[in-house]
PDB file of N, CA and C in Angstrom:
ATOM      1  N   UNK A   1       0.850  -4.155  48.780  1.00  0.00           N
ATOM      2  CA  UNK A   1       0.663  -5.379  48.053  1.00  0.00           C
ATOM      3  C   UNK A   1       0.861  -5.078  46.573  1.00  0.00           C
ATOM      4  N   UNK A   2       1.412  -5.954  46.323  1.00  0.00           N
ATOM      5  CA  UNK A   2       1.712  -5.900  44.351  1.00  0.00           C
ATOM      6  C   UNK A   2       0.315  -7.004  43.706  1.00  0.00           C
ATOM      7  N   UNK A   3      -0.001  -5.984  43.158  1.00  0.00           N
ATOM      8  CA  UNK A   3      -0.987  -7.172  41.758  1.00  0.00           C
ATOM      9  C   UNK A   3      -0.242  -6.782  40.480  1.00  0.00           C
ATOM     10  N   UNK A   4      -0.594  -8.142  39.663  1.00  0.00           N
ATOM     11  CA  UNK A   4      -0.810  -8.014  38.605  1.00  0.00           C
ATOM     12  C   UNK A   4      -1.994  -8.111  37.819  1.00  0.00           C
ATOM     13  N   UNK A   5      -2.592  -7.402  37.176  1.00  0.00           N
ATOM     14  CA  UNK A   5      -4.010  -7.727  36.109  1.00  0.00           C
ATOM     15  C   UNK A   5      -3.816  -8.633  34.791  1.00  0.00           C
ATOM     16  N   UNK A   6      -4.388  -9.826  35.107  1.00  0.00           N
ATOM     17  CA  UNK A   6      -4.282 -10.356  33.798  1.00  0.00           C
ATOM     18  C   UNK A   6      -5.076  -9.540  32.737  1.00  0.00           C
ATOM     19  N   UNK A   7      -4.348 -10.431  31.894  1.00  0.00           N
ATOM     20  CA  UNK A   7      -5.038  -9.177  30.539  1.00  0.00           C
ATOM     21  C   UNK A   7      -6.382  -9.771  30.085  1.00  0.00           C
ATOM     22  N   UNK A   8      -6.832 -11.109  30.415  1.00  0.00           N
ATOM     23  CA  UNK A   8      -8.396 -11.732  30.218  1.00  0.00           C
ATOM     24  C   UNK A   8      -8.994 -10.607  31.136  1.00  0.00           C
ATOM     25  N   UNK A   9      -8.602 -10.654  32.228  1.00  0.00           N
ATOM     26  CA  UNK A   9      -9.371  -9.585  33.593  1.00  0.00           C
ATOM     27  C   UNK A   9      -9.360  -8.125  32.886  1.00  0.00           C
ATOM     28  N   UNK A  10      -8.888  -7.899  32.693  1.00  0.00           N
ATOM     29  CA  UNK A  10      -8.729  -6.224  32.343  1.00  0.00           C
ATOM     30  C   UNK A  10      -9.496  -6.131  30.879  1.00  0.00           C
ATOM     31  N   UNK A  11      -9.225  -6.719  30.157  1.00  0.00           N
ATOM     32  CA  UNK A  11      -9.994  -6.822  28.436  1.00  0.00           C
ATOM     33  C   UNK A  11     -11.714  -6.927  29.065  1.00  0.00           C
ATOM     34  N   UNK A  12     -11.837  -8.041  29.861  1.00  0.00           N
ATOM     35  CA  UNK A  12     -13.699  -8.309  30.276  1.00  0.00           C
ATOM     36  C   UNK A  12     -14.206  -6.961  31.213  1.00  0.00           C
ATOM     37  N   UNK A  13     -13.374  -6.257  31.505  1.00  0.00           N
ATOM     38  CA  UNK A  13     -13.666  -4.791  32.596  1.00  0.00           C
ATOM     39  C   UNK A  13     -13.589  -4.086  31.509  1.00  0.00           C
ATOM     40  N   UNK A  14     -12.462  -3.860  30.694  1.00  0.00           N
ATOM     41  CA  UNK A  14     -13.175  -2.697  29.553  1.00  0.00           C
ATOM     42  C   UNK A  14     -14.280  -2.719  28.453  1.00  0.00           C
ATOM     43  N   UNK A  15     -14.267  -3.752  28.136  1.00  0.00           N
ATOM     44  CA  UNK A  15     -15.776  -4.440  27.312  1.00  0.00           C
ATOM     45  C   UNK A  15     -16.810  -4.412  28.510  1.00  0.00           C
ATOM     46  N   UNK A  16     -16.635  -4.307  28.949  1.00  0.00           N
ATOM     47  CA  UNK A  16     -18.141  -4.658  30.296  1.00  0.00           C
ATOM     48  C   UNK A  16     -18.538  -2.929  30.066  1.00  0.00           C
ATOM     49  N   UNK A  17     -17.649  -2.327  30.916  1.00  0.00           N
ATOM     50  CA  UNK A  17     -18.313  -0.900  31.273  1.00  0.00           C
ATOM     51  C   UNK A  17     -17.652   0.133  30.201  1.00  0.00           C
ATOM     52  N   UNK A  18     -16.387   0.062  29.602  1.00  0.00           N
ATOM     53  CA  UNK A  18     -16.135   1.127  28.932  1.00  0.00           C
ATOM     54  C   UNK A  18     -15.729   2.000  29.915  1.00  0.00           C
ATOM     55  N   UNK A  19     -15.434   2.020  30.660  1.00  0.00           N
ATOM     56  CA  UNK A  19     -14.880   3.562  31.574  1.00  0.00           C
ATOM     57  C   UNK A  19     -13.728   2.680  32.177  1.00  0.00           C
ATOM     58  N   UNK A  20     -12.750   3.350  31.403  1.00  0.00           N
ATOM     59  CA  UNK A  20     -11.306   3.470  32.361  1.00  0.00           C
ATOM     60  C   UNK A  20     -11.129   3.876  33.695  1.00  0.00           C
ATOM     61  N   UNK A  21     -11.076   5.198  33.533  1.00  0.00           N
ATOM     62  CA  UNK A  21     -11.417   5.736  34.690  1.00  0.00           C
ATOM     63  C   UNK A  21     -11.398   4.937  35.927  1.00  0.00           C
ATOM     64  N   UNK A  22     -13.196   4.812  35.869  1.00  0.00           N
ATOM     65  CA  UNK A  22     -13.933   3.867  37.192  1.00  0.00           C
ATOM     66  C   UNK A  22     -12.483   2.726  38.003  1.00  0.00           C
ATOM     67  N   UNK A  23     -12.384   1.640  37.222  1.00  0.00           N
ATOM     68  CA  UNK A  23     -11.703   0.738  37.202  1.00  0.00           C
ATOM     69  C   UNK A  23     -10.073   1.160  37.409  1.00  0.00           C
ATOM     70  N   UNK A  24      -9.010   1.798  36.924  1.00  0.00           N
ATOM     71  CA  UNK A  24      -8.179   1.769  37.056  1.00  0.00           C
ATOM     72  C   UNK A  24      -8.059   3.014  38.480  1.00  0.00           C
ATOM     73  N   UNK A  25      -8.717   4.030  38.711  1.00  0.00           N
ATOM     74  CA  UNK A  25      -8.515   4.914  39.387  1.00  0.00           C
ATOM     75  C   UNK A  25      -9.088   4.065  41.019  1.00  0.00           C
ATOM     76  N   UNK A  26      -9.573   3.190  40.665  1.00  0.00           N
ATOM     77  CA  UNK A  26     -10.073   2.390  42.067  1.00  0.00           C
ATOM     78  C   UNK A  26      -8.863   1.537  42.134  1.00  0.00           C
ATOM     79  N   UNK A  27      -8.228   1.266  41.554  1.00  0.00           N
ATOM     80  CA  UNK A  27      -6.903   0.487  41.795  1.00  0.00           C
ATOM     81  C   UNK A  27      -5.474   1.372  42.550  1.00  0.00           C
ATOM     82  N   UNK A  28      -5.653   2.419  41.601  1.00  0.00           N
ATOM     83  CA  UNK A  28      -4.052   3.418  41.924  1.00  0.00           C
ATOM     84  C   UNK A  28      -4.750   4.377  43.181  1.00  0.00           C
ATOM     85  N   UNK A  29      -6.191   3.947  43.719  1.00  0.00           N
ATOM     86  CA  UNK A  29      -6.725   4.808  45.307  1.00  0.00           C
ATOM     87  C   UNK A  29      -6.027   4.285  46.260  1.00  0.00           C
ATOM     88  N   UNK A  30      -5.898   2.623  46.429  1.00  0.00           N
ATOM     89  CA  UNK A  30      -5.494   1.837  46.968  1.00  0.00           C
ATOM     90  C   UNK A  30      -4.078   2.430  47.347  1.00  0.00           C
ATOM     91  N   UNK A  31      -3.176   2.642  48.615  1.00  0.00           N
ATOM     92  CA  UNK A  31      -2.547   2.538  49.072  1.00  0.00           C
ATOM     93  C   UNK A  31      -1.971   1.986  49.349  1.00  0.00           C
ATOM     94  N   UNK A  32      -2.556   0.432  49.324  1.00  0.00           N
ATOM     95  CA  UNK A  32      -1.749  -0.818  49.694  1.00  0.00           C
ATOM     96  C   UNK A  32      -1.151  -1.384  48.506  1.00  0.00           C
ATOM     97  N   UNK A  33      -1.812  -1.145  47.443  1.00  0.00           N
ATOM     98  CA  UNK A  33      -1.950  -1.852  46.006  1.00  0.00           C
ATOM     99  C   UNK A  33      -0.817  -0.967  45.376  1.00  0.00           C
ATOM    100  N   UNK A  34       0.001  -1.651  44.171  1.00  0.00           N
ATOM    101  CA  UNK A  34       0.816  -1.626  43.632  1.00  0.00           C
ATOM    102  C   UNK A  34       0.581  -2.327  42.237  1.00  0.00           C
ATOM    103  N   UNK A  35      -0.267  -1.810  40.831  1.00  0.00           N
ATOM    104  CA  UNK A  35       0.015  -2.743  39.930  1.00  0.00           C
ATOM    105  C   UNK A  35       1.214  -2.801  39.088  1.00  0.00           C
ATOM    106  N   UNK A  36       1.807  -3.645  38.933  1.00  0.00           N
ATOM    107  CA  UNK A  36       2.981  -4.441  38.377  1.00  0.00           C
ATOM    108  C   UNK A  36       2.911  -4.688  37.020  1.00  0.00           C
ATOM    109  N   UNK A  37       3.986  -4.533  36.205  1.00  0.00           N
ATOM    110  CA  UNK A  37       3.463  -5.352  35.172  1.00  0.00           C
ATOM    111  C   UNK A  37       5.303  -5.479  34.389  1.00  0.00           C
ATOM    112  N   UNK A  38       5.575  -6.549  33.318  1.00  0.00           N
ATOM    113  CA  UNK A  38       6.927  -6.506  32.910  1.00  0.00           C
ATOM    114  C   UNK A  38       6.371  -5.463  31.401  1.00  0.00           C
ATOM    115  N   UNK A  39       7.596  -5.099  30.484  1.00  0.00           N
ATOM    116  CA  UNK A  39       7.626  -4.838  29.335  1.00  0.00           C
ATOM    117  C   UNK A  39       6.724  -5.633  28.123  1.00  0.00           C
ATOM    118  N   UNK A  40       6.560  -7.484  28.672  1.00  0.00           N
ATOM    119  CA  UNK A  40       6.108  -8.113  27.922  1.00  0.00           C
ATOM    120  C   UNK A  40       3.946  -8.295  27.770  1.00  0.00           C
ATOM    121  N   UNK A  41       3.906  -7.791  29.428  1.00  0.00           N
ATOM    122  CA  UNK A  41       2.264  -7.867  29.999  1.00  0.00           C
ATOM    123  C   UNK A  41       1.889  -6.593  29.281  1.00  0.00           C
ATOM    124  N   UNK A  42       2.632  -5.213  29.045  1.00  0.00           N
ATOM    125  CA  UNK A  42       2.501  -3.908  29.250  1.00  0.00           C
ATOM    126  C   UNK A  42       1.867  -4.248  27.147  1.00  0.00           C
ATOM    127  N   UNK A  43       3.113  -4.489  26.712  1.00  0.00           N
ATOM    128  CA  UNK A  43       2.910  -5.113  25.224  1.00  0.00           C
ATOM    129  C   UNK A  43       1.211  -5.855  24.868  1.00  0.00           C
ATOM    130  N   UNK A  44       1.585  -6.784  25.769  1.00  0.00           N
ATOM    131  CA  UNK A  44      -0.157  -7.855  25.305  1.00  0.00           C
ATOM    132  C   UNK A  44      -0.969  -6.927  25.676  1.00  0.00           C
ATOM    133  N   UNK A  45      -1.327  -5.957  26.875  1.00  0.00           N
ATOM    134  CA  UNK A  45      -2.628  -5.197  27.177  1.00  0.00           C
ATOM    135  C   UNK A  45      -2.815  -4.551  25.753  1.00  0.00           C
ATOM    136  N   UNK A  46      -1.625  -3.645  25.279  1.00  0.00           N
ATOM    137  CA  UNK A  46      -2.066  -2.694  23.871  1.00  0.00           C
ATOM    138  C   UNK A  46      -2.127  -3.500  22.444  1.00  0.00           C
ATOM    139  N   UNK A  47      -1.846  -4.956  22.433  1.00  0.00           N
ATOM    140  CA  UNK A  47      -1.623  -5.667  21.387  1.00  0.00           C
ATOM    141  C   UNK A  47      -3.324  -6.245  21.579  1.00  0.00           C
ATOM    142  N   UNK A  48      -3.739  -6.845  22.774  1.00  0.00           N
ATOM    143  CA  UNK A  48      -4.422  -7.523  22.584  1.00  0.00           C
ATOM    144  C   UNK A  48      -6.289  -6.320  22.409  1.00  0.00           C
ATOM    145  N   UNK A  49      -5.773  -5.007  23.104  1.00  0.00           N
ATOM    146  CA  UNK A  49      -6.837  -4.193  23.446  1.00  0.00           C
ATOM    147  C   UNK A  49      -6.622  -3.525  21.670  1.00  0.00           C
ATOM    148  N   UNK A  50      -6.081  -3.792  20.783  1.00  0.00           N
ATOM    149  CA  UNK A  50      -6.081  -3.095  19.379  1.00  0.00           C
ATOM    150  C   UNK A  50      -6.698  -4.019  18.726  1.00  0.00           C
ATOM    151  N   UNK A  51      -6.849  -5.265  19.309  1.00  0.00           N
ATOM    152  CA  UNK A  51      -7.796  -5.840  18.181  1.00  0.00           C
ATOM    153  C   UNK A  51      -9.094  -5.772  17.234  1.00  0.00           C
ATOM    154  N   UNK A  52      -8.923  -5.606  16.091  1.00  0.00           N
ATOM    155  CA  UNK A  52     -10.478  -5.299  15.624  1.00  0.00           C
ATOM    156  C   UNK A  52     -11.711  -5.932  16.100  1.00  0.00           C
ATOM    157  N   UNK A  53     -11.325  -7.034  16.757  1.00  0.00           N
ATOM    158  CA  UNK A  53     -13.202  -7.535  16.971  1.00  0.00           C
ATOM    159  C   UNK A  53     -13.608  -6.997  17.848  1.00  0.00           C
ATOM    160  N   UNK A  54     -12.473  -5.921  19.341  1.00  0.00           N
ATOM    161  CA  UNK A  54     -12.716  -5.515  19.960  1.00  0.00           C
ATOM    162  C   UNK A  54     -13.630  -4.386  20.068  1.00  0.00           C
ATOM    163  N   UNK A  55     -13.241  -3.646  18.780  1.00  0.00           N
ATOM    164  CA  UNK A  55     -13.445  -2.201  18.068  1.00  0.00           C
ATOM    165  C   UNK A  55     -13.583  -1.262  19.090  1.00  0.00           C
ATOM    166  N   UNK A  56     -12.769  -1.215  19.622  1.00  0.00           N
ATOM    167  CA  UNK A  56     -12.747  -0.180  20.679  1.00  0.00           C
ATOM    168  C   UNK A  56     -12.393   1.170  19.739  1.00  0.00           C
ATOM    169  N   UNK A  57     -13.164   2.542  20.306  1.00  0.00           N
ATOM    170  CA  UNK A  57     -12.993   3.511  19.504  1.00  0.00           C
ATOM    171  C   UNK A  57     -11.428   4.325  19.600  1.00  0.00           C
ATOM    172  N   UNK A  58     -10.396   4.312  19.090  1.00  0.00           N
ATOM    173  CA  UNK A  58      -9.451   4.742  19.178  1.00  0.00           C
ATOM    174  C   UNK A  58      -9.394   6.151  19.953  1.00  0.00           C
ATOM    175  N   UNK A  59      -9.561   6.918  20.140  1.00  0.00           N
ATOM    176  CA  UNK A  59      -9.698   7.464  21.513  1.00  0.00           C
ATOM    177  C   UNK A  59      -9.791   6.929  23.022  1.00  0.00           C
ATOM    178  N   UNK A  60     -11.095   6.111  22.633  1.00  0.00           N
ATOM    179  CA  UNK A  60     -10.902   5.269  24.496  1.00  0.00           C
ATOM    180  C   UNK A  60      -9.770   4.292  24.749  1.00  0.00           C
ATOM    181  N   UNK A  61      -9.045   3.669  23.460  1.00  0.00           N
ATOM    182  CA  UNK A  61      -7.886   3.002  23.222  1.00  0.00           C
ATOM    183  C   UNK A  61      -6.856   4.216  23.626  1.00  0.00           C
ATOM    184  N   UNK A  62      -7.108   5.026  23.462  1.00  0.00           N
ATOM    185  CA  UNK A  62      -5.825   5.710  23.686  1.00  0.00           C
ATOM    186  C   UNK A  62      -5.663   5.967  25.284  1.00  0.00           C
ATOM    187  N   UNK A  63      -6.530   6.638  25.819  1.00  0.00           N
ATOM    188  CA  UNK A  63      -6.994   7.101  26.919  1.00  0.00           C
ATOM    189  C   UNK A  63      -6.375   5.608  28.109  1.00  0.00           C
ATOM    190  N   UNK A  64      -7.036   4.249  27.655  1.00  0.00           N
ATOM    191  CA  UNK A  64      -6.132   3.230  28.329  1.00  0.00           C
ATOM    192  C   UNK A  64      -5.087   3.294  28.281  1.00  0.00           C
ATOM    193  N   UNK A  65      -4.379   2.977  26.864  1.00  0.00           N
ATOM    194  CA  UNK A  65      -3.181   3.305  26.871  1.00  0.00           C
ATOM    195  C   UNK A  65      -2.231   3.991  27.930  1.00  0.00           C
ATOM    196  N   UNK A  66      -2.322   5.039  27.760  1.00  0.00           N
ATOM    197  CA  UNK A  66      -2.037   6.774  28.682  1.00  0.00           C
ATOM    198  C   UNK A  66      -2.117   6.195  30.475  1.00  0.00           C
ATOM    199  N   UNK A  67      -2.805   5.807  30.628  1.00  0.00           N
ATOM    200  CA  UNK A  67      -3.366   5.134  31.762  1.00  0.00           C
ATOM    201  C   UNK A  67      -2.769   4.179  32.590  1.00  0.00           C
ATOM    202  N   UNK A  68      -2.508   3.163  31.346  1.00  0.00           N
ATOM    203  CA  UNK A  68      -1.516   1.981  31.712  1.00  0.00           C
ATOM    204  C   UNK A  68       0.049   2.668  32.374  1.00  0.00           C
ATOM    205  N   UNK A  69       0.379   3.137  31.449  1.00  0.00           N
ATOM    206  CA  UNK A  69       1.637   4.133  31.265  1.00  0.00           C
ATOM    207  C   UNK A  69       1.807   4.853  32.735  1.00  0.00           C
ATOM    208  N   UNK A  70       0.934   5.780  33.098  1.00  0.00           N
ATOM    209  CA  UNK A  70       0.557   6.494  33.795  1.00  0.00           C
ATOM    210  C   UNK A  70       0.432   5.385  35.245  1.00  0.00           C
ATOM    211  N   UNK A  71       0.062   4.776  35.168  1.00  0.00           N
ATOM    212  CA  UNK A  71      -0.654   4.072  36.840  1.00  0.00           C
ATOM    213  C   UNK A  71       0.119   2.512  37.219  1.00  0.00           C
ATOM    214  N   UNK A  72       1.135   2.230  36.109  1.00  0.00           N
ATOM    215  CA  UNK A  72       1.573   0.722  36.534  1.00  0.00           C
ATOM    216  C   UNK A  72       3.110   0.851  36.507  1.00  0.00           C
ATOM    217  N   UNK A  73       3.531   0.219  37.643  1.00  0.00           N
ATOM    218  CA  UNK A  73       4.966   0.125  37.838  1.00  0.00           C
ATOM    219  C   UNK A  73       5.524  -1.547  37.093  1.00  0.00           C
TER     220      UNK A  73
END
């Protein structure tokens, strides 16, 4: 199966818990699962996850980053 993660869904999972990890590594376990994403979704996750009100500490920003890269077709 192919998903896509909206980026409201994925922004409220990293503000919630802060662990990448948890969340994306329970996705790419899945065998069945496939996340998807175009050039333009891949853009808004790091555009919208750099925002200052977010203040995510640039390290755990990065670490998503790497992640995204790493785990989405």
């Amino acid at each position: 199966m192919r998903v896509l993660v909206d980026t409201n869904i994925l922004v409220s999972a990293i503000l919630r818990d802060r662990d990448p990890e948890a969340i994306l590594l329970y996705i790419a376990a899945q065998s069945d699962i496939e996340w998807v994403v175009s050039a333009e979704i891949l853009a808004e996750y790091k555009e919208v996850l750099s925002r200052k009100k977010f203040a995510l500490p640039d390290d755990l920003r990065e670490q998503w980053f790497d992640m995204f890269d790493q785990m989405t077709t």
